[in-house]
C-alpha atoms as a PDB file:
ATOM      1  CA  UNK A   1     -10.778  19.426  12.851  1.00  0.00           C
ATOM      2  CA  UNK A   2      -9.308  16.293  11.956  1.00  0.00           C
ATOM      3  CA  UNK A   3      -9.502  14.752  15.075  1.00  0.00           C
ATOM      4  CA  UNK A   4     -13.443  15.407  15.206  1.00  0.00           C
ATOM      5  CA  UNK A   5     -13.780  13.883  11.984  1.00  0.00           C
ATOM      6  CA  UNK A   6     -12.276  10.584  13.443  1.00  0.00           C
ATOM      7  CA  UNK A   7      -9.520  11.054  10.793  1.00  0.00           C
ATOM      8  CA  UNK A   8      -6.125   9.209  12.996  1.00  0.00           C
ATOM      9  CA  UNK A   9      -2.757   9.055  11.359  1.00  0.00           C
ATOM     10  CA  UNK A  10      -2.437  12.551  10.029  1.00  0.00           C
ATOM     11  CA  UNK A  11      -2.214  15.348  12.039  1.00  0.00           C
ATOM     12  CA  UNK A  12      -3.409  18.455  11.765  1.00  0.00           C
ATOM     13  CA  UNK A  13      -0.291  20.371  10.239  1.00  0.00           C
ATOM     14  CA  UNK A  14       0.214  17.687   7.783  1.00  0.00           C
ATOM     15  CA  UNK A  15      -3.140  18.417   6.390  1.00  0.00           C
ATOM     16  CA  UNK A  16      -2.759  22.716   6.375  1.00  0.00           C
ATOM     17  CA  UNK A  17      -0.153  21.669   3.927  1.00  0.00           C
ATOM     18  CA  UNK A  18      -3.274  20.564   1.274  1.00  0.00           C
ATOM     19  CA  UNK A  19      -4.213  24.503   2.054  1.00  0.00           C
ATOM     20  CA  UNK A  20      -7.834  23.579   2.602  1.00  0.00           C
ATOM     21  CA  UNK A  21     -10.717  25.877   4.176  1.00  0.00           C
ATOM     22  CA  UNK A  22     -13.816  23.460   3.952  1.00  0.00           C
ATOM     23  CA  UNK A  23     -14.781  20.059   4.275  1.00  0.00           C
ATOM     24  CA  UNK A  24     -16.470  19.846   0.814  1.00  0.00           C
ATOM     25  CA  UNK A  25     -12.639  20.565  -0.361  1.00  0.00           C
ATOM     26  CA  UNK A  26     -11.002  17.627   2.098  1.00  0.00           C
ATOM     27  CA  UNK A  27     -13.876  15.245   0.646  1.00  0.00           C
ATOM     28  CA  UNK A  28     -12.967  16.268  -3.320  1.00  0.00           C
ATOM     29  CA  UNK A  29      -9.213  16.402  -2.969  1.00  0.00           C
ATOM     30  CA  UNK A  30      -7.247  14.386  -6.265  1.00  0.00           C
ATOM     31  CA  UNK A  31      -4.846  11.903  -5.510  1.00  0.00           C
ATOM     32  CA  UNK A  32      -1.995  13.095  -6.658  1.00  0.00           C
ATOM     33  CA  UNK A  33      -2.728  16.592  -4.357  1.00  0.00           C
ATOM     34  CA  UNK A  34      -2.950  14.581  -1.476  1.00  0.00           C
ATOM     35  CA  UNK A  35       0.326  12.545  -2.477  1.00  0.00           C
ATOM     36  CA  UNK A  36       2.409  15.608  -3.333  1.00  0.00           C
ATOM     37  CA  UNK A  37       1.612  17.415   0.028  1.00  0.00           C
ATOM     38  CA  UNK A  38       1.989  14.603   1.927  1.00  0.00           C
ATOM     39  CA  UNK A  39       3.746  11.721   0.495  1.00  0.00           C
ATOM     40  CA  UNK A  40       2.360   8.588  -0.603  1.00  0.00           C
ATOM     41  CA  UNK A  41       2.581   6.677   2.843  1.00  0.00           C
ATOM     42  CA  UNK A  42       0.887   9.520   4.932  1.00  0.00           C
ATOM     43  CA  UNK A  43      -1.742  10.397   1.714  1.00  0.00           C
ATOM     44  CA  UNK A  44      -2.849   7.032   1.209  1.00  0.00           C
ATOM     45  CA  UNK A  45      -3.430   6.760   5.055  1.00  0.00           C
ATOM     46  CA  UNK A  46      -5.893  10.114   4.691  1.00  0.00           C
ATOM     47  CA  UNK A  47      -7.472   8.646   1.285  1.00  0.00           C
ATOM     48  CA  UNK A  48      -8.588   5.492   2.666  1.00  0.00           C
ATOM     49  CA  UNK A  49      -9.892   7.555   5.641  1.00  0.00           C
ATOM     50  CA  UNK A  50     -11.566  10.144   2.960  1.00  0.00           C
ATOM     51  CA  UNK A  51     -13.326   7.139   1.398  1.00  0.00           C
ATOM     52  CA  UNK A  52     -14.477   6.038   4.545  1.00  0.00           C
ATOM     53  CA  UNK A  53     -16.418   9.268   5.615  1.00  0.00           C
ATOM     54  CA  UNK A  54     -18.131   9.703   2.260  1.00  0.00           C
ATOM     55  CA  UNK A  55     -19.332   5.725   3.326  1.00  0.00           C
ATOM     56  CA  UNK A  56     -20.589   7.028   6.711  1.00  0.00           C
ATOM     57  CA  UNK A  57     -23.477   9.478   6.838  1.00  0.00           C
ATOM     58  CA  UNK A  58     -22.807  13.108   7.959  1.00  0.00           C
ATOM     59  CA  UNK A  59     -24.738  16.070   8.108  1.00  0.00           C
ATOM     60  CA  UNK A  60     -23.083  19.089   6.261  1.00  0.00           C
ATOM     61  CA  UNK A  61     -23.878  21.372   9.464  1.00  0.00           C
ATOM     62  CA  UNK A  62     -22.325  18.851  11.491  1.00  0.00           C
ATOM     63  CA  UNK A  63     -19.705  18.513   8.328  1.00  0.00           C
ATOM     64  CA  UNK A  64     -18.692  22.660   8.336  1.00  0.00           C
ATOM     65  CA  UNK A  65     -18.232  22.865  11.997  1.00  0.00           C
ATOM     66  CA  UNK A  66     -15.406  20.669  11.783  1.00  0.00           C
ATOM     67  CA  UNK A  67     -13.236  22.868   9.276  1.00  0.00           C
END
């Protein structure tokens, strides 16, 4: 899922630790979520990623086959 997204850096069982099940959940996670479940180093690495896909048009089809 991650991968597909283009998100690098953070791999996939680093992220099932923010216990997501959608992509619309990824793209309105807090801060501080994403810094307790990963750390600060490894969370701002998937924030500035985060704020890069809501820059870059997606489709939400495309969007919900990835998670």
């Amino acid at each position: 899922m991650i991968a597909k997204l283009g998100i690098k850096d953070v791999s996939e069982e680093r992220v099932k630790l923010l216990n997501i099940n959608g992509f619309a959940q990824l793209m309105t996670l807090d801060t501080q979520t994403i810094y307790n479940a990963l750390g600060e180093a490894t969370g701002e690495k998937l924030i500035d990623q985060i704020n890069n896909l809501k820059m870059k048009p997606i489709n939400s089809f495309t969007a919900s086959l990835y998670l």
